[in-house]
PDB file of N, CA and C in Angstrom:
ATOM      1  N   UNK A   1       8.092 -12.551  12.108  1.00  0.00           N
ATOM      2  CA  UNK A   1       7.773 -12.292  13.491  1.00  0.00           C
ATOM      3  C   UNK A   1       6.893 -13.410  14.049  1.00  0.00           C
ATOM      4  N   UNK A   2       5.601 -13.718  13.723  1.00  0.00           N
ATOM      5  CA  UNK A   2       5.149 -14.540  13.908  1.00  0.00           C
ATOM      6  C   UNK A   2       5.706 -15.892  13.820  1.00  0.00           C
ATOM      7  N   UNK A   3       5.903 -16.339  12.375  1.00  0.00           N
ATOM      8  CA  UNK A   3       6.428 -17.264  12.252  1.00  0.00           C
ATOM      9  C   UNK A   3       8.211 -17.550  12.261  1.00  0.00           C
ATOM     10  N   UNK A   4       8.450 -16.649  13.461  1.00  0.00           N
ATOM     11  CA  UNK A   4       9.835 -16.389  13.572  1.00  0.00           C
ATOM     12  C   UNK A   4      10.825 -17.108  12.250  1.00  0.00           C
ATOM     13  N   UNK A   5      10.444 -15.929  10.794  1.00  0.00           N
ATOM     14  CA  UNK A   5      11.135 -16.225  10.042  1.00  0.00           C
ATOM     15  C   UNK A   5      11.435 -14.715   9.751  1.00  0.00           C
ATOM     16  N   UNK A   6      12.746 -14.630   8.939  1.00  0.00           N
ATOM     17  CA  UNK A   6      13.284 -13.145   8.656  1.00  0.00           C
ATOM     18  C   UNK A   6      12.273 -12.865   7.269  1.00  0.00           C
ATOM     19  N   UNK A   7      11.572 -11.552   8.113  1.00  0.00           N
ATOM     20  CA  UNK A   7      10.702 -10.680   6.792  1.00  0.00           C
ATOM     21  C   UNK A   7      11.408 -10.481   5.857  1.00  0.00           C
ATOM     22  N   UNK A   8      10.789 -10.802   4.956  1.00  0.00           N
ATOM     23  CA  UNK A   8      11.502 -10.161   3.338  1.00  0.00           C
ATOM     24  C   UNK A   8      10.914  -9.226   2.841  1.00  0.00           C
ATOM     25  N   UNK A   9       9.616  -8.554   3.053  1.00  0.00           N
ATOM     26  CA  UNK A   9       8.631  -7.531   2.693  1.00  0.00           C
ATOM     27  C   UNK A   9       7.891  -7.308   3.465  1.00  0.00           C
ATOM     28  N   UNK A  10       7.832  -5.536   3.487  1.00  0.00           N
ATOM     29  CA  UNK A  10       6.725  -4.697   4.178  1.00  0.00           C
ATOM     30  C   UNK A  10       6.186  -3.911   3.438  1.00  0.00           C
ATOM     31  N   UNK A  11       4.619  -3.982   3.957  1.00  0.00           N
ATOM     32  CA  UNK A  11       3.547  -3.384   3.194  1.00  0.00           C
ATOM     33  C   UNK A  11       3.004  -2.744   4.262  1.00  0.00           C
ATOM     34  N   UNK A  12       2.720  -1.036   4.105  1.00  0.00           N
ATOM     35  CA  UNK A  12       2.050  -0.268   5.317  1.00  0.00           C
ATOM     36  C   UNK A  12       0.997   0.262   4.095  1.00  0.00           C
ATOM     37  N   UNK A  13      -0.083   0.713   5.286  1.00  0.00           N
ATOM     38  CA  UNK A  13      -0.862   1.207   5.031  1.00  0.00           C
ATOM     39  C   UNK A  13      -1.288   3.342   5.517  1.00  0.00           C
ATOM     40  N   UNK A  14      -1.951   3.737   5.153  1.00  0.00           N
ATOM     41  CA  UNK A  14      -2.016   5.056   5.888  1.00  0.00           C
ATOM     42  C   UNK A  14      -2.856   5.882   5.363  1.00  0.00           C
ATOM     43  N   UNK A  15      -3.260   7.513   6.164  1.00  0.00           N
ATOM     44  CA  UNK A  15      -4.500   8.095   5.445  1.00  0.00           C
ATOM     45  C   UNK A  15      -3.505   8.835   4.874  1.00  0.00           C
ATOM     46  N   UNK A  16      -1.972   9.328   4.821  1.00  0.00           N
ATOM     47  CA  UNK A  16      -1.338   9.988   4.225  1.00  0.00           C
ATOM     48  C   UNK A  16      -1.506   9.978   2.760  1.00  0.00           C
ATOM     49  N   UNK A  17      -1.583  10.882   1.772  1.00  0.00           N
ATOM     50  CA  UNK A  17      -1.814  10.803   0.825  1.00  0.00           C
ATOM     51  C   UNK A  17      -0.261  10.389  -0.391  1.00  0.00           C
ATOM     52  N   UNK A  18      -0.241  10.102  -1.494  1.00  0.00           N
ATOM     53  CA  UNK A  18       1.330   9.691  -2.035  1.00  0.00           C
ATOM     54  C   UNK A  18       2.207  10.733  -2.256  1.00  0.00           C
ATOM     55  N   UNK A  19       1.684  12.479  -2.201  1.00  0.00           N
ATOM     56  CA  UNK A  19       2.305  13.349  -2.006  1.00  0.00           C
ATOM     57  C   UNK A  19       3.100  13.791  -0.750  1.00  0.00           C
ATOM     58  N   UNK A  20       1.690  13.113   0.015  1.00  0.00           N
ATOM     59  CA  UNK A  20       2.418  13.402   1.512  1.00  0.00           C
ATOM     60  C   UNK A  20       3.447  12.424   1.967  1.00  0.00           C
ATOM     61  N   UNK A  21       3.540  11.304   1.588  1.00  0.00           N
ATOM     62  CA  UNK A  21       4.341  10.367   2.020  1.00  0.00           C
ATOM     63  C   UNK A  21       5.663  10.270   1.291  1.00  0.00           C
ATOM     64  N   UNK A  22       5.531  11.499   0.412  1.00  0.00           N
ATOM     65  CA  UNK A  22       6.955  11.606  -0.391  1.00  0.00           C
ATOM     66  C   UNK A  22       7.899  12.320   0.208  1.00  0.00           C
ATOM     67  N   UNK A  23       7.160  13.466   0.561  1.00  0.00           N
ATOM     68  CA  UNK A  23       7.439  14.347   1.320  1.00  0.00           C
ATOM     69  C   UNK A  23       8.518  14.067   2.411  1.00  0.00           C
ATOM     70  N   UNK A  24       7.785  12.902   3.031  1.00  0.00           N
ATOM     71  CA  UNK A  24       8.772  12.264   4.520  1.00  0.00           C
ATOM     72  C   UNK A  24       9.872  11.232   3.808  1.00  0.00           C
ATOM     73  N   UNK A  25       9.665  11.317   2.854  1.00  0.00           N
ATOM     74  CA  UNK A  25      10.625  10.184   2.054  1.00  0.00           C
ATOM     75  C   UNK A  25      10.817  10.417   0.949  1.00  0.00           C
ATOM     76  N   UNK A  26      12.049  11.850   0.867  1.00  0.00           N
ATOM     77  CA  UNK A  26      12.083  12.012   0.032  1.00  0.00           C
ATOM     78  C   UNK A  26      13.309  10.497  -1.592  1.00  0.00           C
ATOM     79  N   UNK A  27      13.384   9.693  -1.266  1.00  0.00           N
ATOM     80  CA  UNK A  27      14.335   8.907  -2.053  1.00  0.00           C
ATOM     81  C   UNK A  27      12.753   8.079  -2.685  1.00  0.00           C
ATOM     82  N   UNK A  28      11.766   8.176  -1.843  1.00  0.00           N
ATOM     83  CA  UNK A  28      10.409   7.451  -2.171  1.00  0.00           C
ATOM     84  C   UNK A  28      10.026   7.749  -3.687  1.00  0.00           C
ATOM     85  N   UNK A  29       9.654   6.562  -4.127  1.00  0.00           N
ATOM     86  CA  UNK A  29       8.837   6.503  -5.431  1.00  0.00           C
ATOM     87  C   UNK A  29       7.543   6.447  -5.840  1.00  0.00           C
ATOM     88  N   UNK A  30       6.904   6.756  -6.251  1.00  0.00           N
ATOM     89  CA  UNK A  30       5.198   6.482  -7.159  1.00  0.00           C
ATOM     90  C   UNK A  30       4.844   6.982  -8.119  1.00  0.00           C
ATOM     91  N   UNK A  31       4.577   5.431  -8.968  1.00  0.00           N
ATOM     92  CA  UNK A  31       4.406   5.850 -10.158  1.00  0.00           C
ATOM     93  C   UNK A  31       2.913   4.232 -10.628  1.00  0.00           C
ATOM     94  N   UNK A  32       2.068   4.631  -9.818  1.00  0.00           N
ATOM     95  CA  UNK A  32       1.001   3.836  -9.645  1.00  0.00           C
ATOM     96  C   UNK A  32      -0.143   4.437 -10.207  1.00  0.00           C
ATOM     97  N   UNK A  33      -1.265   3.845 -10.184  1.00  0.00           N
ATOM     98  CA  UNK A  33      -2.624   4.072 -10.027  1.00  0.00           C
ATOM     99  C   UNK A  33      -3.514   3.689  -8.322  1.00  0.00           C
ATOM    100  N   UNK A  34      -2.490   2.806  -7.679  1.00  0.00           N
ATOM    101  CA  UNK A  34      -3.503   2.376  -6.790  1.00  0.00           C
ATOM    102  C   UNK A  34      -2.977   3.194  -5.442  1.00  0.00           C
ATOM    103  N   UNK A  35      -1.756   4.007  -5.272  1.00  0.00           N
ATOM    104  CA  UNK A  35      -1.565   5.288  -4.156  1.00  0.00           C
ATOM    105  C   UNK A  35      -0.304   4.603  -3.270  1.00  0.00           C
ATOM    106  N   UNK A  36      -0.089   3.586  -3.737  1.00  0.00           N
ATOM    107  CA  UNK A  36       1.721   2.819  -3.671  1.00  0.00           C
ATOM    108  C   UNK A  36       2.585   3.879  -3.346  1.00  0.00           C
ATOM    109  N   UNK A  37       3.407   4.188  -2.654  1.00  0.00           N
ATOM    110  CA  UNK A  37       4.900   4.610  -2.417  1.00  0.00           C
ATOM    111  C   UNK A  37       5.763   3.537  -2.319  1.00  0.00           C
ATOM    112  N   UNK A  38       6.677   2.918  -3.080  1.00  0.00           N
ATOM    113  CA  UNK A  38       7.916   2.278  -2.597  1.00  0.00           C
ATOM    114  C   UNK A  38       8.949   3.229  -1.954  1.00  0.00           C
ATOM    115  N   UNK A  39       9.410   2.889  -0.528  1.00  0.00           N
ATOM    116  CA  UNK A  39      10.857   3.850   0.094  1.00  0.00           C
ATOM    117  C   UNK A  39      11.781   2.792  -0.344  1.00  0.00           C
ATOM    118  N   UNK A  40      12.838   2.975  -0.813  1.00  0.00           N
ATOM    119  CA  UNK A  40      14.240   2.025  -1.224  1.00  0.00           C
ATOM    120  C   UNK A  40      14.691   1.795   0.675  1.00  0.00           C
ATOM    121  N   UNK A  41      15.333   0.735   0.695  1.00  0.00           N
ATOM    122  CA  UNK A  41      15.755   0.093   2.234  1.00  0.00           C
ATOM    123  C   UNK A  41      16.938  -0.456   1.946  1.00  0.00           C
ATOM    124  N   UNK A  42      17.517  -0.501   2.765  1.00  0.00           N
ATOM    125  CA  UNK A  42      19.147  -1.539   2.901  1.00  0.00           C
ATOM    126  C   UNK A  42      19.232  -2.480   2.242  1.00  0.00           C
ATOM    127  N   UNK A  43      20.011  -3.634   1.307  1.00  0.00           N
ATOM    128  CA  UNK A  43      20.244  -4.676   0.883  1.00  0.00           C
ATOM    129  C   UNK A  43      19.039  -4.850  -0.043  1.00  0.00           C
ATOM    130  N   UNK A  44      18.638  -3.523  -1.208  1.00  0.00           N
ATOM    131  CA  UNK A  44      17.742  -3.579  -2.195  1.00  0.00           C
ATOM    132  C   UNK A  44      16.665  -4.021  -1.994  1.00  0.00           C
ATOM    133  N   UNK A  45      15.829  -3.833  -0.688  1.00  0.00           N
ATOM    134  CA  UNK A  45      14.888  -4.384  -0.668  1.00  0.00           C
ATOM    135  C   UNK A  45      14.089  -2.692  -0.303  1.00  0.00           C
ATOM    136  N   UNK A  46      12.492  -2.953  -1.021  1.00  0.00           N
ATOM    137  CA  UNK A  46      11.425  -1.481  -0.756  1.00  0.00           C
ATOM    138  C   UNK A  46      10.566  -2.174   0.456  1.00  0.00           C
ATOM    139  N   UNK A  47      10.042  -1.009   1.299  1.00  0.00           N
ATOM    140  CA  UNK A  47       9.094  -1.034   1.349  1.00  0.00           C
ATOM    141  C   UNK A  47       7.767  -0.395   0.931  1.00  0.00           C
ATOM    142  N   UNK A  48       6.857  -0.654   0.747  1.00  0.00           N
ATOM    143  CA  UNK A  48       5.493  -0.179   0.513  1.00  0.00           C
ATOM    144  C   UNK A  48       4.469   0.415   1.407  1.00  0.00           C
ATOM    145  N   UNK A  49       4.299   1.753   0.984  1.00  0.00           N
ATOM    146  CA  UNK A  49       3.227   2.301   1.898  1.00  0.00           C
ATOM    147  C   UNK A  49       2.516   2.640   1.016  1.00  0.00           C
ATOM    148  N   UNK A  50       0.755   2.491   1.283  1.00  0.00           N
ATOM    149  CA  UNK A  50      -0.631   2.288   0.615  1.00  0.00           C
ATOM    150  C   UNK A  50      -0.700   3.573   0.975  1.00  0.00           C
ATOM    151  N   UNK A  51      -1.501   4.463   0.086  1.00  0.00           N
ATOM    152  CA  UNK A  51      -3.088   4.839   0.957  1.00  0.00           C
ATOM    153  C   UNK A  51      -4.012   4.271   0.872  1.00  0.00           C
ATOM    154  N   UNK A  52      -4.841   4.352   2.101  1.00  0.00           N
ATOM    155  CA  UNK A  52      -6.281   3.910   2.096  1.00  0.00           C
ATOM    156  C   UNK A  52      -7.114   3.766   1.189  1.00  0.00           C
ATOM    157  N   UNK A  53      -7.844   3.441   0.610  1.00  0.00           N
ATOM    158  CA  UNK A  53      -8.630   3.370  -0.520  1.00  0.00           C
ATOM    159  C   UNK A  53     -10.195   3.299  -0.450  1.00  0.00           C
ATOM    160  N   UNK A  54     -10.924   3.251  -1.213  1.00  0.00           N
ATOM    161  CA  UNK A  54     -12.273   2.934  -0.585  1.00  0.00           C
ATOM    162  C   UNK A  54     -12.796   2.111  -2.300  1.00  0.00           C
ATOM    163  N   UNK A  55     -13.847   1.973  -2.039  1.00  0.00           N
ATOM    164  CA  UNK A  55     -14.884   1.270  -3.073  1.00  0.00           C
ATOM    165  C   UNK A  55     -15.626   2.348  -4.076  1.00  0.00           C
ATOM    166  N   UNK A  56     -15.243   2.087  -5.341  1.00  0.00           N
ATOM    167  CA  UNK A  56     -15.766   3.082  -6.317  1.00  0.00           C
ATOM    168  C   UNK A  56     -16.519   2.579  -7.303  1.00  0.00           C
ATOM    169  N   UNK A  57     -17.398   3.474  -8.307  1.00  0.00           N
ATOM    170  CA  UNK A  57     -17.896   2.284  -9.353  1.00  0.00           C
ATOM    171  C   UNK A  57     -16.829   2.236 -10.794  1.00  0.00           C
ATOM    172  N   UNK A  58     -17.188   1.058 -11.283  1.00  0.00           N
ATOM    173  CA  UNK A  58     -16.078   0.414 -12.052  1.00  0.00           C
ATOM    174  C   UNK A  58     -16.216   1.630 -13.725  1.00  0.00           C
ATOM    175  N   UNK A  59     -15.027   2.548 -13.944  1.00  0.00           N
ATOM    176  CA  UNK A  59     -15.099   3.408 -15.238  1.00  0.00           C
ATOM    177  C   UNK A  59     -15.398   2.382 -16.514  1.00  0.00           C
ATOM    178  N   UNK A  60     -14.969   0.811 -16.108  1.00  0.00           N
ATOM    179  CA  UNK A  60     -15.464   0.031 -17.607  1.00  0.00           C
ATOM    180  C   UNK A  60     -15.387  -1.113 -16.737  1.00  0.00           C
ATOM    181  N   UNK A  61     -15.272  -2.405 -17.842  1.00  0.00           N
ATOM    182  CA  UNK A  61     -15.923  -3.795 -17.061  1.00  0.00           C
ATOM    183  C   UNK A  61     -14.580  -4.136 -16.117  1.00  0.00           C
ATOM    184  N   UNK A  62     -13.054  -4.051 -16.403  1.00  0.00           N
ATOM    185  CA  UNK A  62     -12.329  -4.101 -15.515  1.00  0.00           C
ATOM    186  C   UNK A  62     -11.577  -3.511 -14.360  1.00  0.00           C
ATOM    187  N   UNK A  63     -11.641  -2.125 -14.603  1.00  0.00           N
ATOM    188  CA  UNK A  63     -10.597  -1.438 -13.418  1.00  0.00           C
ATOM    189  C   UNK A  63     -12.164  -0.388 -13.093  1.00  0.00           C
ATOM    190  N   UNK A  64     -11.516   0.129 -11.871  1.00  0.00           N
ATOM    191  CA  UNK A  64     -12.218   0.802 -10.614  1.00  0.00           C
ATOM    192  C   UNK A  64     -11.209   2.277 -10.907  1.00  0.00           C
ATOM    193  N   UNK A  65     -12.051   3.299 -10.753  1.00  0.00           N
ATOM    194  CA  UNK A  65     -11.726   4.563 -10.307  1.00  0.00           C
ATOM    195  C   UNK A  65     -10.830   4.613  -8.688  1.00  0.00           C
ATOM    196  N   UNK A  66     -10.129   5.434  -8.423  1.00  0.00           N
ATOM    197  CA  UNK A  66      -9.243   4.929  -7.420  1.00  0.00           C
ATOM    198  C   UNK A  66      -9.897   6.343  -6.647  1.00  0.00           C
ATOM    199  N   UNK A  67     -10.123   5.654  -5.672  1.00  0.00           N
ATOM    200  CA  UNK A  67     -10.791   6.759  -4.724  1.00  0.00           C
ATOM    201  C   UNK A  67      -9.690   6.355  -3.140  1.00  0.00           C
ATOM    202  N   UNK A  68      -9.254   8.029  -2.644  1.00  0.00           N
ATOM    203  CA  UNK A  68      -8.992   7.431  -1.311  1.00  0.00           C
ATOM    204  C   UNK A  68      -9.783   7.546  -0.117  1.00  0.00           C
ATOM    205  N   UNK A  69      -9.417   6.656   0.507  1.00  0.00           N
ATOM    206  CA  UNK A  69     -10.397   6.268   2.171  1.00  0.00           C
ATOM    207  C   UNK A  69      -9.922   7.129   3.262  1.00  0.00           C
ATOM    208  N   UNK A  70     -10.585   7.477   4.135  1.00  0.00           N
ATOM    209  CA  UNK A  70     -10.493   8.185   4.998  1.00  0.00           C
ATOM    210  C   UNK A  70      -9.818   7.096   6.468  1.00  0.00           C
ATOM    211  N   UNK A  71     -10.073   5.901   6.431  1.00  0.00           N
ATOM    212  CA  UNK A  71     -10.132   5.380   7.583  1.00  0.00           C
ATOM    213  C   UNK A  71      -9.282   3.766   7.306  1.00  0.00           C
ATOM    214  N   UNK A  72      -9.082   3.478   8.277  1.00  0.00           N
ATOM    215  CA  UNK A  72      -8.478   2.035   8.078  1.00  0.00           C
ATOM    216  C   UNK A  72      -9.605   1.029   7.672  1.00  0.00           C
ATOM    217  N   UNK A  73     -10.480   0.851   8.692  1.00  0.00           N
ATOM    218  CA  UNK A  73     -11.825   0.857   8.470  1.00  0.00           C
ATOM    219  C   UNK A  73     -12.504   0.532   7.466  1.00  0.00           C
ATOM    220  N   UNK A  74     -12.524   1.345   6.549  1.00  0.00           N
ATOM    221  CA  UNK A  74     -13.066   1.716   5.441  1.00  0.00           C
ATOM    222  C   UNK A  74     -11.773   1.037   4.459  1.00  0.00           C
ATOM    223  N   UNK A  75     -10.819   1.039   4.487  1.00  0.00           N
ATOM    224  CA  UNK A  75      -9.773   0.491   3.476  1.00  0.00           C
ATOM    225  C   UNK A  75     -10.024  -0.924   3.640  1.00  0.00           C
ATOM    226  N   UNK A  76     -10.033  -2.004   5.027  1.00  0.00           N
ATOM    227  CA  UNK A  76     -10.297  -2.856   4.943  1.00  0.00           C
ATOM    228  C   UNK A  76     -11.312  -3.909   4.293  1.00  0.00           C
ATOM    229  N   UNK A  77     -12.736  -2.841   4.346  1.00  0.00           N
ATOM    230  CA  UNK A  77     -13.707  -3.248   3.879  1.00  0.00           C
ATOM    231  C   UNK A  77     -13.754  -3.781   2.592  1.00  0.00           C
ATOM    232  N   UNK A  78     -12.481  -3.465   2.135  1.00  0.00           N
ATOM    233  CA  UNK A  78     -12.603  -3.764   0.564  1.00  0.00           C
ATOM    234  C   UNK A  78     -11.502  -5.002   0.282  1.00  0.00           C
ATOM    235  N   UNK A  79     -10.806  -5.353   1.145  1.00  0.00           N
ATOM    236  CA  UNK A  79      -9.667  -6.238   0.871  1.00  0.00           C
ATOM    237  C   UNK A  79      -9.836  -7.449   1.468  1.00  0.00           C
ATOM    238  N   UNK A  80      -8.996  -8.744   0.974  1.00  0.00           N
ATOM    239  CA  UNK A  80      -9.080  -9.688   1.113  1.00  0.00           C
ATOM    240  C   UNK A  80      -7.712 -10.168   2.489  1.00  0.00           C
ATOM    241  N   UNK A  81      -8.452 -10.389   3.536  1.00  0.00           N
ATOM    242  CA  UNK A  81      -6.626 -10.306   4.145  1.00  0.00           C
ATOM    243  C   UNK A  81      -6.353 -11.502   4.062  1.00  0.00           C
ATOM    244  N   UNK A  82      -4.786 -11.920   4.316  1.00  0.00           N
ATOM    245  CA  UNK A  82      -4.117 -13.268   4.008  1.00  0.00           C
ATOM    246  C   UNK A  82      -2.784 -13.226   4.266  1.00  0.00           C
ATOM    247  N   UNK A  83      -2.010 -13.734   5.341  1.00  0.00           N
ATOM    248  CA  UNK A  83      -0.841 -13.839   6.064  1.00  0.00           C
ATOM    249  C   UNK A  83      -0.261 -15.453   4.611  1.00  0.00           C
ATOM    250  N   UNK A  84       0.734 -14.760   4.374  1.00  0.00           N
ATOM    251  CA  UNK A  84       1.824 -15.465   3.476  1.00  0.00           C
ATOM    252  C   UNK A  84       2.927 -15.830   4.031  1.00  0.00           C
ATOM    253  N   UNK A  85       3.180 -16.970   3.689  1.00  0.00           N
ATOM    254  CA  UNK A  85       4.462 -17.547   3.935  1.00  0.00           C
ATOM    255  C   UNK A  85       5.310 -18.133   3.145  1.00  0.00           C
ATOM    256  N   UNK A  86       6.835 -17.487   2.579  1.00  0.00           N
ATOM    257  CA  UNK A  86       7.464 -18.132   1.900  1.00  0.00           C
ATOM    258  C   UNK A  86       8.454 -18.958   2.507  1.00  0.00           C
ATOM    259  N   UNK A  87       8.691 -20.064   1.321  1.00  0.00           N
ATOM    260  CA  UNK A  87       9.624 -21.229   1.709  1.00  0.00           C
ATOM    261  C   UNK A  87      10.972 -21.233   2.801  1.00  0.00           C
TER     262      UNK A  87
END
Protein backbone atom coordinates (compact mmCIF):
# COMPACT_ATOMS: atom_id res chain seq x y z
CA UNK A 1 0.00 0.00 0.00
CA UNK A 2 2.39 2.37 0.90
CA UNK A 3 5.02 1.33 -1.05
CA UNK A 4 2.58 0.44 -3.77
CA UNK A 5 3.88 -3.09 -3.75
CA UNK A 6 1.48 -6.29 -3.57
CA UNK A 7 1.28 -7.37 0.31
CA UNK A 8 2.42 -10.72 0.89
CA UNK A 9 1.54 -10.73 4.74
CA UNK A 10 -0.89 -9.56 7.30
CA UNK A 11 -0.44 -9.25 10.84
CA UNK A 12 -3.56 -7.86 13.03
CA UNK A 13 -3.69 -7.17 16.23
CA UNK A 14 -6.84 -7.22 18.86
CA UNK A 15 -8.26 -7.39 22.54
CA UNK A 16 -10.12 -10.55 21.25
CA UNK A 17 -8.85 -13.33 23.01
CA UNK A 18 -7.46 -16.79 20.69
CA UNK A 19 -10.69 -18.47 21.73
CA UNK A 20 -12.59 -15.71 20.67
CA UNK A 21 -11.03 -15.21 17.43
CA UNK A 22 -11.58 -18.84 16.59
CA UNK A 23 -14.80 -18.62 17.09
CA UNK A 24 -15.22 -15.98 14.05
CA UNK A 25 -12.85 -18.17 12.19
CA UNK A 26 -13.71 -21.13 12.49
CA UNK A 27 -10.86 -22.86 9.68
CA UNK A 28 -8.42 -20.56 12.19
CA UNK A 29 -5.48 -22.11 13.92
CA UNK A 30 -3.44 -21.73 17.37
CA UNK A 31 -1.14 -23.55 18.55
CA UNK A 32 1.26 -20.80 20.17
CA UNK A 33 2.39 -19.43 23.36
CA UNK A 34 2.34 -15.82 22.31
CA UNK A 35 -1.95 -15.62 21.45
CA UNK A 36 -1.26 -15.99 17.39
CA UNK A 37 -4.32 -17.12 15.33
CA UNK A 38 -3.30 -17.95 11.75
CA UNK A 39 -6.86 -17.74 9.37
CA UNK A 40 -5.77 -19.83 6.06
CA UNK A 41 -6.50 -17.13 2.88
CA UNK A 42 -6.60 -17.69 -0.90
CA UNK A 43 -3.39 -18.79 -2.80
CA UNK A 44 -1.89 -20.43 0.66
CA UNK A 45 -1.16 -17.54 2.16
CA UNK A 46 -2.35 -16.90 6.47
CA UNK A 47 -3.08 -14.22 8.01
CA UNK A 48 -2.21 -13.44 11.61
CA UNK A 49 -4.20 -12.05 14.32
CA UNK A 50 -2.33 -11.21 17.83
CA UNK A 51 -3.77 -10.60 21.02
CA UNK A 52 -2.64 -7.82 22.84
CA UNK A 53 -0.12 -8.60 25.23
CA UNK A 54 1.39 -6.74 28.01
CA UNK A 55 4.82 -6.92 30.01
CA UNK A 56 5.33 -9.72 32.56
CA UNK A 57 8.20 -10.86 34.75
CA UNK A 58 10.53 -13.30 33.09
CA UNK A 59 9.49 -17.35 34.70
CA UNK A 60 13.52 -17.95 33.97
CA UNK A 61 16.43 -16.00 32.27
CA UNK A 62 14.76 -16.39 28.74
CA UNK A 63 11.01 -16.44 28.07
CA UNK A 64 8.28 -14.14 29.73
CA UNK A 65 4.97 -15.40 31.13
CA UNK A 66 2.41 -14.40 28.46
CA UNK A 67 0.03 -12.09 29.89
CA UNK A 68 -2.83 -10.43 27.79
CA UNK A 69 -3.28 -6.55 27.37
CA UNK A 70 -6.24 -4.87 27.61
CA UNK A 71 -5.46 -2.01 25.18
CA UNK A 72 -3.57 -1.29 22.01
CA UNK A 73 -1.79 1.05 24.04
CA UNK A 74 -0.52 -1.08 26.34
CA UNK A 75 0.45 -3.86 23.59
CA UNK A 76 2.52 -1.29 21.92
CA UNK A 77 4.44 -0.36 24.81
CA UNK A 78 6.23 -3.40 24.59
CA UNK A 79 7.13 -3.75 20.86
CA UNK A 80 9.57 -2.68 18.58
CA UNK A 81 7.73 -1.21 15.41
CA UNK A 82 9.38 -1.55 11.91
CA UNK A 83 7.76 -1.29 8.36
CA UNK A 84 9.57 -4.12 6.10
CA UNK A 85 10.17 -4.33 2.77
CA UNK A 86 10.76 -7.24 0.60
CA UNK A 87 12.66 -7.40 -2.67
Amino acid sequence: MVCKRTIKDWDFATNAKPEEILKLFPDGFYDNQFGTVGIPLKDNQIAEITTYRSESEYKDRTSREVEWGKTIEEDLQRRILQLTQSP
